[in-house]
Protein backbone atom coordinates (compact mmCIF):
# COMPACT_ATOMS: atom_id res chain seq x y z
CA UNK A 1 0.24 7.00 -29.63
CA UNK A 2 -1.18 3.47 -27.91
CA UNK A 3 -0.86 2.85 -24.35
CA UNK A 4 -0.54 -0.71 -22.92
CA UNK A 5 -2.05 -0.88 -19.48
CA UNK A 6 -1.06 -4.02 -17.06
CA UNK A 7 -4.23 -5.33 -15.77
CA UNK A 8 -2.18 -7.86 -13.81
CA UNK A 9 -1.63 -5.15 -11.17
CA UNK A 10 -5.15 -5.07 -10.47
CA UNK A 11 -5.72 -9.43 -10.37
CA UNK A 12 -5.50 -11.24 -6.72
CA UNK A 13 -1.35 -11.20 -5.34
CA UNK A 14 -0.93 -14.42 -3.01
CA UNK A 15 -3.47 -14.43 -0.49
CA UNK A 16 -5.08 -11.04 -0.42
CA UNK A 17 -7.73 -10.20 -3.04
CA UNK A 18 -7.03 -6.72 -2.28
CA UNK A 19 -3.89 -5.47 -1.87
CA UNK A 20 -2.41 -1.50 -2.09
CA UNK A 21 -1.32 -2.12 -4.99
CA UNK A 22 -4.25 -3.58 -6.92
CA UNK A 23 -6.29 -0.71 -5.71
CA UNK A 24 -3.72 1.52 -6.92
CA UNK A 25 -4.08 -0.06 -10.28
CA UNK A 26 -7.74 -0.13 -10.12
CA UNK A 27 -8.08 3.51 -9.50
CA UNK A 28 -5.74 4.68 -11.86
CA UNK A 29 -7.32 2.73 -15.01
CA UNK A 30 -10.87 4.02 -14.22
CA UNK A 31 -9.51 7.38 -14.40
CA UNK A 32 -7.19 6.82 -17.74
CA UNK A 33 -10.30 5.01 -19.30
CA UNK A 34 -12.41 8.42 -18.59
CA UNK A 35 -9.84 10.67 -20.21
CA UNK A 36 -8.32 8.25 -23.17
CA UNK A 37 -9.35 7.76 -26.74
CA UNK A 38 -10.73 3.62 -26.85
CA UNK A 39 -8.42 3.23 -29.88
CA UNK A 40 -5.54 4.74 -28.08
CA UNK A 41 -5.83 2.61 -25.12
CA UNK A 42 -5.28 -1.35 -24.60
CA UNK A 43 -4.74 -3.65 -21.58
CA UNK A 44 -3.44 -7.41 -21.05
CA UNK A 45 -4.29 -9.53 -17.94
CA UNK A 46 -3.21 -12.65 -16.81
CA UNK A 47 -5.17 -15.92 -17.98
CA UNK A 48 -4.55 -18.04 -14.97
CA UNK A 49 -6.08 -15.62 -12.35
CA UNK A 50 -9.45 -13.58 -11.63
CA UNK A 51 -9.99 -10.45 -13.32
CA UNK A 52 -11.87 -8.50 -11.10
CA UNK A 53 -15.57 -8.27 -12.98
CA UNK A 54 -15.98 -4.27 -12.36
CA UNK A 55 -12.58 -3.99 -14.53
CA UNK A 56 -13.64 -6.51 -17.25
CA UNK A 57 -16.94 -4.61 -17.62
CA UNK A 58 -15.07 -1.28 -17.48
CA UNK A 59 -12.68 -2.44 -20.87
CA UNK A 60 -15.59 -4.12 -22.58
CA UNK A 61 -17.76 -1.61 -22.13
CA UNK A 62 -15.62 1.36 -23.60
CA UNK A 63 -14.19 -1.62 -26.45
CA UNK A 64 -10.54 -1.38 -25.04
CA UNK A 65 -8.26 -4.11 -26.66
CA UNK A 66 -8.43 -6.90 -23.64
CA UNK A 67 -5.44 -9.54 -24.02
CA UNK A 68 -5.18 -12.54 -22.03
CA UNK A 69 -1.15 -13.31 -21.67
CA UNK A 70 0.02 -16.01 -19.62
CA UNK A 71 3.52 -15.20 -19.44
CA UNK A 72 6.38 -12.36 -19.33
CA UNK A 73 8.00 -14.00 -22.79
CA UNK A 74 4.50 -13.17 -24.28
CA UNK A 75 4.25 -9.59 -22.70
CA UNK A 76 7.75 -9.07 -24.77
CA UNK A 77 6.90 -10.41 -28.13
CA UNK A 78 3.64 -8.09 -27.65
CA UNK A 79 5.95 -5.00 -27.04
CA UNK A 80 8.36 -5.71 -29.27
CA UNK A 81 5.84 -5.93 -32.60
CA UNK A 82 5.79 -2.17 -32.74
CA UNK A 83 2.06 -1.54 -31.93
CA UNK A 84 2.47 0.20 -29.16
CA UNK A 85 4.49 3.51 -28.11
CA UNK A 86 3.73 3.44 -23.95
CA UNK A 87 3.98 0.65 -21.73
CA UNK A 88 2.58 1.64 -17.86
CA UNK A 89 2.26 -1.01 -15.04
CA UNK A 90 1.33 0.28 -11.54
CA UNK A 91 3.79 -3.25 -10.32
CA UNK A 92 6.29 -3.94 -12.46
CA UNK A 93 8.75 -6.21 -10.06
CA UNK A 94 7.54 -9.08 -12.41
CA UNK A 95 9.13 -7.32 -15.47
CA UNK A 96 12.87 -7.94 -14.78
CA UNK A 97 13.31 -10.19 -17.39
CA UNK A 98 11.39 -8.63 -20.23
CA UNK A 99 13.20 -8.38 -23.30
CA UNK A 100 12.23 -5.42 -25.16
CA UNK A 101 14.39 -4.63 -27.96
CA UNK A 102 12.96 -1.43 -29.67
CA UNK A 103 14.24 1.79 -28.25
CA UNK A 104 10.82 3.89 -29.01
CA UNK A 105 8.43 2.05 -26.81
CA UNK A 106 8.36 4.34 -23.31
CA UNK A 107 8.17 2.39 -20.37
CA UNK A 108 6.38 3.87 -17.07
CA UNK A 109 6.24 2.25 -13.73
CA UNK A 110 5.26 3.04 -10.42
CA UNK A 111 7.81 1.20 -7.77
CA UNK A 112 5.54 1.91 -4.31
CA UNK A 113 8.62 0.83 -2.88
CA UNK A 114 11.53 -1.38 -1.80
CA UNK A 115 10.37 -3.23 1.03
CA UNK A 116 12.12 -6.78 0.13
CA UNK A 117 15.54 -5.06 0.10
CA UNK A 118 14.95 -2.56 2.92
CA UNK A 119 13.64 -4.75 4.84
CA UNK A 120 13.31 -8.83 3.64
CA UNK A 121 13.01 -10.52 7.49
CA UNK A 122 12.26 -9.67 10.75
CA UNK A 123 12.59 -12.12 13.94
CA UNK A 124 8.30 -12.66 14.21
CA UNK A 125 7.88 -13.89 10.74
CA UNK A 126 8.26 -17.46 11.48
CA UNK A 127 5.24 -17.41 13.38
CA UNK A 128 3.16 -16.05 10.94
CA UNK A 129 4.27 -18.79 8.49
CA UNK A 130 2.58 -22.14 8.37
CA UNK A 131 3.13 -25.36 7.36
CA UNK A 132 7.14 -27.04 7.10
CA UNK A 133 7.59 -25.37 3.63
CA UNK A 134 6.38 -22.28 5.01
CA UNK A 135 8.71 -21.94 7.87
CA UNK A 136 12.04 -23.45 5.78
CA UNK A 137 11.38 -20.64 3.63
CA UNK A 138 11.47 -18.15 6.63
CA UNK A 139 14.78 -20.02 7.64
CA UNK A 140 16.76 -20.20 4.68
CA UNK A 141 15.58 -16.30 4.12
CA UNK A 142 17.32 -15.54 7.82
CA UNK A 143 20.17 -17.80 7.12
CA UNK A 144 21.14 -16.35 4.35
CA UNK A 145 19.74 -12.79 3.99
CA UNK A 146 22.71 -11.10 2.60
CA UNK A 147 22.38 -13.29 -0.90
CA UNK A 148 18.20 -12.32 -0.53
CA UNK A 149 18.92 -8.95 -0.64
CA UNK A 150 21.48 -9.09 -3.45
CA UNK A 151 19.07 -11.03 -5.31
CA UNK A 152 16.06 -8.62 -4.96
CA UNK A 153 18.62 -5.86 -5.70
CA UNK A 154 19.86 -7.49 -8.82
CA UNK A 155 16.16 -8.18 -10.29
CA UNK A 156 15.12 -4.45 -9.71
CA UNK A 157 18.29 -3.62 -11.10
CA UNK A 158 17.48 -5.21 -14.79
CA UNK A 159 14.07 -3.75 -14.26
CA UNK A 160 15.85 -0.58 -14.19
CA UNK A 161 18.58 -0.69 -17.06
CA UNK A 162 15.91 -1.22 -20.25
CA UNK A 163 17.09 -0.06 -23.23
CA UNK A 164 13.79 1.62 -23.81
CA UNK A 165 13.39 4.47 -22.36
CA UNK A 166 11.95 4.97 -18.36
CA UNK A 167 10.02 6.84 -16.27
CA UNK A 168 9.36 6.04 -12.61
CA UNK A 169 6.56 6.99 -10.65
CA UNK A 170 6.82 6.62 -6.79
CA UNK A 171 4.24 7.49 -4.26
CA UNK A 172 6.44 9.04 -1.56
CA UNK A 173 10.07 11.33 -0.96
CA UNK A 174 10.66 8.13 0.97
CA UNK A 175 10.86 5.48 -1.73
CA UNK A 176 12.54 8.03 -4.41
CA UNK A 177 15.52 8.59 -1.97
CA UNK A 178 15.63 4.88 -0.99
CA UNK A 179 15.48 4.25 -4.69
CA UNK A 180 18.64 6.74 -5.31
CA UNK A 181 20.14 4.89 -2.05
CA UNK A 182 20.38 1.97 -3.53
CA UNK A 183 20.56 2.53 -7.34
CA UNK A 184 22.67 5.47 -7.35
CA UNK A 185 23.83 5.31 -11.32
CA UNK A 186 19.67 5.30 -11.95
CA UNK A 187 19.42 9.09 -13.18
CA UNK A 188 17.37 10.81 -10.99
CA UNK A 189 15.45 13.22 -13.10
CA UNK A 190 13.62 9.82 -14.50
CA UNK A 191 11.94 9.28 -10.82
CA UNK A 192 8.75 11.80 -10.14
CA UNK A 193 6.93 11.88 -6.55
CA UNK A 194 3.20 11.56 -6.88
CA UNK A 195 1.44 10.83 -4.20
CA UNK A 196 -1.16 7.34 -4.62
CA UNK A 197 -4.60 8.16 -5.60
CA UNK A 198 -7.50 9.16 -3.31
CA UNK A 199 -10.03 5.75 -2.61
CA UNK A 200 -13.11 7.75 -3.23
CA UNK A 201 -15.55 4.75 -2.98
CA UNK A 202 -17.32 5.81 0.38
CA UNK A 203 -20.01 3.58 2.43
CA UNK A 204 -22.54 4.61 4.68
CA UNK A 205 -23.74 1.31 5.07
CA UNK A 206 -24.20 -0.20 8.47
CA UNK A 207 -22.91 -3.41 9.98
CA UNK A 208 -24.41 -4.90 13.21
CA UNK A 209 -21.04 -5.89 15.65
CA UNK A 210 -23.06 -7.28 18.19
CA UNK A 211 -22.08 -11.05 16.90
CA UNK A 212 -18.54 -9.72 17.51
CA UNK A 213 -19.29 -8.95 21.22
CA UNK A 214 -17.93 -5.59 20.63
CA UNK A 215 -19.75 -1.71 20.20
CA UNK A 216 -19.28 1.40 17.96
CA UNK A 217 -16.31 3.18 19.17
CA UNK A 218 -15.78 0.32 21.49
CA UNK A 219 -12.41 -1.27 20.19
CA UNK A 220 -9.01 -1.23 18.45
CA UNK A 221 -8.83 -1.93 15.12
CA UNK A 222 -6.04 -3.80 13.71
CA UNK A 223 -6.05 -5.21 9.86
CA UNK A 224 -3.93 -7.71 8.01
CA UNK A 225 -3.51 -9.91 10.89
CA UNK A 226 -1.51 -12.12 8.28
CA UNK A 227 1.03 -10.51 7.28
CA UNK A 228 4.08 -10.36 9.15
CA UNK A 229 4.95 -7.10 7.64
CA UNK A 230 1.93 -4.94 8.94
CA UNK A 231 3.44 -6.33 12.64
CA UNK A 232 0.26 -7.57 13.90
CA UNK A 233 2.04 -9.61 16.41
CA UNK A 234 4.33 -6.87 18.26
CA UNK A 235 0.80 -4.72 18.75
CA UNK A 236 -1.16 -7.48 20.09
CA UNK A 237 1.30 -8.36 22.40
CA UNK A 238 1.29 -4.59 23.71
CA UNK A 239 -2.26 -4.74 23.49
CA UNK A 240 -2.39 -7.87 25.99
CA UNK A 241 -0.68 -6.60 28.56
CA UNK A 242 -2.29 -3.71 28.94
CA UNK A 243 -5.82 -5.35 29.16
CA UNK A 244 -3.75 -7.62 32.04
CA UNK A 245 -3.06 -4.36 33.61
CA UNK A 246 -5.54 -2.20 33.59
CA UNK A 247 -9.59 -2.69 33.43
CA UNK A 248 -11.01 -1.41 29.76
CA UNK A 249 -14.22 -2.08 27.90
CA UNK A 250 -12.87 -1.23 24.95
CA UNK A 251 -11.73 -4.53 22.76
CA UNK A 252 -9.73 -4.94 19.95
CA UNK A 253 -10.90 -6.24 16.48
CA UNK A 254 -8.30 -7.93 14.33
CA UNK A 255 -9.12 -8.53 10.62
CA UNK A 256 -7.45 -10.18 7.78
CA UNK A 257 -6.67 -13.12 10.75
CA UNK A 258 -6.36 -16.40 8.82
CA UNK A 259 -4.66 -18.58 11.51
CA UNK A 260 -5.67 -16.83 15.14
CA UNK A 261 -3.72 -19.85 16.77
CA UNK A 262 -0.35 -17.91 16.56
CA UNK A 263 -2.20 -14.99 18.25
CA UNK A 264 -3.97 -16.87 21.15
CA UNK A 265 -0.98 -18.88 22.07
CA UNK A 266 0.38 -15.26 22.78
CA UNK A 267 -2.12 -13.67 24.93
CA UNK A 268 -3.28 -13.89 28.46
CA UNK A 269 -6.97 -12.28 27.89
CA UNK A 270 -8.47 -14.08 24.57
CA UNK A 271 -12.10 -12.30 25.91
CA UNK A 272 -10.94 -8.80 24.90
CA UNK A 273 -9.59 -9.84 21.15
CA UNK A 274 -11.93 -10.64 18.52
CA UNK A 275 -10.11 -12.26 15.16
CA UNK A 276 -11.73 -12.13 11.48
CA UNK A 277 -10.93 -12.99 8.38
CA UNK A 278 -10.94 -10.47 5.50
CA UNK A 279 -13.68 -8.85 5.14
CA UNK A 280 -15.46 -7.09 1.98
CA UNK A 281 -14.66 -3.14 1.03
CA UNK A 282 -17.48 -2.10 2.44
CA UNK A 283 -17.47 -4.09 5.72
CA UNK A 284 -13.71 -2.78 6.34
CA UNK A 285 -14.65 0.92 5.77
CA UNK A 286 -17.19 0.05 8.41
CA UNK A 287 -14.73 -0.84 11.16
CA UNK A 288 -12.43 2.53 10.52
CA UNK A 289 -15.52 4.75 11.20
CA UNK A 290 -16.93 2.60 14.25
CA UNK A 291 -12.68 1.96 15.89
CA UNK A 292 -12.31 3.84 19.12
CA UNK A 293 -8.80 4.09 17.45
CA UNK A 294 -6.77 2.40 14.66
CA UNK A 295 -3.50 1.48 15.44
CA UNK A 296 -1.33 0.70 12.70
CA UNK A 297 2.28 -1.10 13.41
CA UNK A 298 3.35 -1.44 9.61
CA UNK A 299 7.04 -2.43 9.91
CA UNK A 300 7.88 -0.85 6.07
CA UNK A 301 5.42 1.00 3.63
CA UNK A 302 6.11 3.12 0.61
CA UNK A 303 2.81 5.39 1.13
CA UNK A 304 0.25 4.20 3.67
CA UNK A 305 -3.01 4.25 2.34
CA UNK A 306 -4.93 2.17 5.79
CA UNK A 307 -3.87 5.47 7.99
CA UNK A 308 -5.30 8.12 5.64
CA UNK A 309 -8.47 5.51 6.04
CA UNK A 310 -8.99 5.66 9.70
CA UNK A 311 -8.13 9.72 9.59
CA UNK A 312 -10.63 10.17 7.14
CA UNK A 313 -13.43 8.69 9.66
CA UNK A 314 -12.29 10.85 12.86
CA UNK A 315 -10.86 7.97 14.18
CA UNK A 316 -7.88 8.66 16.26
CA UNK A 317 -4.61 6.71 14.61
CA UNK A 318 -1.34 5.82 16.49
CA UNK A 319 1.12 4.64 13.66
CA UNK A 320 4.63 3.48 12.85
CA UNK A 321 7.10 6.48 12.50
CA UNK A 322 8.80 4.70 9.94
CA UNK A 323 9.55 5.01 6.43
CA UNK A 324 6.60 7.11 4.19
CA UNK A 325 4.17 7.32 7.31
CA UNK A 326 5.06 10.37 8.98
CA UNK A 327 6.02 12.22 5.45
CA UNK A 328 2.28 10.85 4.65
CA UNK A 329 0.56 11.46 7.66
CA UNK A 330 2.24 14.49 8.70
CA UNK A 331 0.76 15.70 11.95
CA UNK A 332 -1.94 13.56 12.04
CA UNK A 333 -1.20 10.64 13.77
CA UNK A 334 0.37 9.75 17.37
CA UNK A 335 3.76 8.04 16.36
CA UNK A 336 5.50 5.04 18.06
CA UNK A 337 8.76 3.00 17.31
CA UNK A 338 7.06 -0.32 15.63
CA UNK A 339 10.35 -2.59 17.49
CA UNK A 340 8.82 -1.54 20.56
CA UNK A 341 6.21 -3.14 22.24
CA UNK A 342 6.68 -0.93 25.75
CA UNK A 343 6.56 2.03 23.73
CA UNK A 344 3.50 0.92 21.59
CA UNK A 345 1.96 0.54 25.27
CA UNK A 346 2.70 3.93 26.05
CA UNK A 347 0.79 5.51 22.70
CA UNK A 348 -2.34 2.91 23.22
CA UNK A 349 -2.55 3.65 26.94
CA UNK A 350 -2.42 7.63 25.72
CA UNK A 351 -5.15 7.46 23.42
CA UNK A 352 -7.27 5.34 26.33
CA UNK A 353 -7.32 7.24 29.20
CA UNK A 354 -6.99 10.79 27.63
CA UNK A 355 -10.02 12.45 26.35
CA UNK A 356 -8.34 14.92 25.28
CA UNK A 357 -5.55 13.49 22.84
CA UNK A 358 -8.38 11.49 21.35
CA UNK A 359 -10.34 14.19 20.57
CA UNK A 360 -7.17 16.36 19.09
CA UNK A 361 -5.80 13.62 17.18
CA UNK A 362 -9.75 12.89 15.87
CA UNK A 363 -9.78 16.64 14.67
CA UNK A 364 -5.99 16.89 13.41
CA UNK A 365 -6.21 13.93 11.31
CA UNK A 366 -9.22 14.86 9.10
CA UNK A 367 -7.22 18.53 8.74
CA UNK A 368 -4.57 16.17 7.33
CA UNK A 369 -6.23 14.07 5.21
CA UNK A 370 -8.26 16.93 4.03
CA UNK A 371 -4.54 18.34 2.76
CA UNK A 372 -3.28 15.03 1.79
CA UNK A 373 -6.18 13.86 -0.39
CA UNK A 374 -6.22 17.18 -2.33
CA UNK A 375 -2.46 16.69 -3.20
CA UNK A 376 -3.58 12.79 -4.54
CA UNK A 377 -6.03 14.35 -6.68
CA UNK A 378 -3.76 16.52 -8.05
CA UNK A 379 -1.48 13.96 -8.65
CA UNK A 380 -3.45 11.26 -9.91
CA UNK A 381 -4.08 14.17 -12.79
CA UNK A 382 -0.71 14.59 -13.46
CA UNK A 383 0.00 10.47 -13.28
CA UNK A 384 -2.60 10.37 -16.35
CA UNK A 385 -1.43 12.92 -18.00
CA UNK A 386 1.92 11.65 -17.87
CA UNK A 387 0.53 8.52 -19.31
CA UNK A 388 -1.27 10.51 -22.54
CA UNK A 389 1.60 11.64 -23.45
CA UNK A 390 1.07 15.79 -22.20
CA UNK A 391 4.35 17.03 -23.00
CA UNK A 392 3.65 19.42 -19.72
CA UNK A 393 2.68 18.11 -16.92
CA UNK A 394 1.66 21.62 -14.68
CA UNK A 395 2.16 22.25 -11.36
CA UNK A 396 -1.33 22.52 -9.33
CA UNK A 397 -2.56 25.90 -9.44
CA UNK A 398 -2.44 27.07 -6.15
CA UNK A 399 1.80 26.06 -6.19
CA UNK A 400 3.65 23.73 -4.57
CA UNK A 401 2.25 22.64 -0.37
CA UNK A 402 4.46 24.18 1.64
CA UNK A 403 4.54 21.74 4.04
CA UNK A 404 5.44 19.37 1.20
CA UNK A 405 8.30 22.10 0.20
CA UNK A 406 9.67 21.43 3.40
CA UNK A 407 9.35 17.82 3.43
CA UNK A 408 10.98 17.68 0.66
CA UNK A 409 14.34 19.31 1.62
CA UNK A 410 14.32 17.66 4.71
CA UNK A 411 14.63 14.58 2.40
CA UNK A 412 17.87 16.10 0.56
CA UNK A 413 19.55 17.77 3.11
């Protein structure tokens, strides 16, 4: 048995460097390269982008079969010469049109979800976009929605009817049922819940914010300021009038900001936001553990890794209630409806003035990432054996979570 890993997964997506994804991907091959035989294990990458240089030096080092493919018509011919018995890619939405024509290569994918069809618009994006392609692209995407989703629905479709066999992996009940929504004829014995692997690269290293104007534990922290999708622009709003209201030292620090014009034109007190771009891995775990709270207004997310980030820290999180991030989350996290700015106010101006909640909610979500991380180990174990070919693939041996028992037929009820 050979396995062909996509190293695209793990290369630069638009914009962002780093993306959930990516890390996903990342993750994932470091463990498979520990566990694998180097002659049963190879990997392709794209030519035309950066391969991150830890990955390069992680194949070259153990001797893995590195291929440089520059498009999908390649990846087929590849597939289709017999060499391989396992094909895995952690994002496959790229694969629709692969044309595999042997029946005894196994195909794995993870789908972290089906954001473009659950949710392809919503009525802030235009400001996010710049530039007059940019915003005709937002346009036509309102204009005519109902062909966008039938579009995004037929390409995941052919991603789904291979005449190989398939094997999904998704990272949440959320995006297996919304999977079975919407592809109901997909058999649903081929789609297994694992949860996304644990980040485990920690930082202690310090960061001065005084060039910021802000302190430790002195602001909000808000990331992919973007990204339409992570809803930067409904929270900020929220955020503004309740610094117009009510008198607060603590700021709010939003990263990933490329264009802060959108923002500023927005707000009525510009002194208590401070805007970045992206910043490095280390700088970014930084800002979780200093945040006085994280508040994260994701509109649609098939597992929710930047939560799990800011609980890890003791840093009080108020989060969508939407899609995976109260399955994910659990307990952990003050919810709020993501449509709402008034009721966004209402959870910010909670966690502000009361002590208490902040303390709770500090405590509570390290219990739950504490639970939730264990359950990503166990699954990231199962994810590579599932990739090696272990006919079994074991239960953990303390059984099933409860709480994720009960998740679970909540889901199916």
């Amino acid at each position: 048995m050979k396995l062909l890993f996509d190293l695209i997964a793990t290369q630069p997506c638009g914009e962002s460097k780093f993306h959930g994804g990516g890390e996903y991907a990342k993750i994932v091959f470091k463990h498979l390269v520990a566990k694998a035989d180097a002659g049963s294990l190879a990997c392709f990458y794209d030519s035309g982008l950066e391969l991150d240089e830890e990955i390069r030096d992680l194949a070259e080092r153990n001797r893995l079969e590195l291929i440089a493919l520059s498009t999908n018509e390649e990846l087929s011919g590849l597939l289709n010469k017999g060499n391989y018995s396992v094909f895995y890619s952690a994002l496959p939405y790229r694969y629709h049109d692969l044309k595999i024509e042997r029946a005894d290569v196994k195909l794995i994918y993870t789908i972290h979800g089906l954001r473009e069809i659950e949710l392809p618009t919503d009525r802030y994006e235009g400001k996010y976009r710049q530039g007059v392609s940019e915003k005709m692209k937002f346009v036509l995407k309102s204009l005519f929605g109902a062909s966008y989703i039938r579009h995004k629905k037929e390409q995941i479709e052919k991603l789904l009817k291979s005449k190989a066999p398939l094997e999904i992996v998704v990272p949440s009940f959320h995006t297996k049922y919304s999977l079975i929504n919407y592809f109901p004829e997909f058999d649903a014995s081929n789609v297994k819940v694992m949860y996304s692997p644990r980040k485990t690269e920690e930082s202690d290293k310090f960061f001065d914010l005084s060039p910021y104007g802000v302190e430790p534990r002195g602001y909000f922290l808000l990331i992919s300021g973007n990204r339409w999708l992570k809803n930067g622009y409904r929270a900020i709003r929220a955020l503004d009038e309740i610094y117009g209201a009510f008198r607060t030292n603590v700021k709010t620090v939003v990263l990933g900001v490329k264009n802060s014009d959108m923002y500023k034109k927005a707000i009525r007190n510009p002194e208590q936001f401070v805007f970045l771009d992206y910043v490095s891995s280390e700088q970014l775990d930084f800002f979780y553990r200093q945040a006085f709270c994280f508040v994260y207004p994701t509109l649609n997310e098939g597992f929710g890794y930047p939560p799990l980030e800011g609980m890890r820290h003791e840093t009080p999180v108020i989060a969508s209630s939407i899609t995976s991030i109260s399955e994910v989350c659990r307990d952990g996290v003050i919810y709020f409806n993501p449509f709402s700015i008034e009721e966004m106010k209402n959870r910010i101006i909670s966690v502000l003035f009361d002590s208490d909640i902040r303390e709770t909610y500090a405590r509570r979500g390290r219990e739950v990432y504490e639970a939730v991380s264990s359950k990503q180990d166990e699954d990231l174990d199962r994810l590579i054996g599932l990739l090696l070919g272990e006919e079994r693939i074991s239960e953990p041996a303390g059984g099933k979570d409860p709480e994720l028992e009960e998740l679970e037929k909540a889901f199916v009820v």
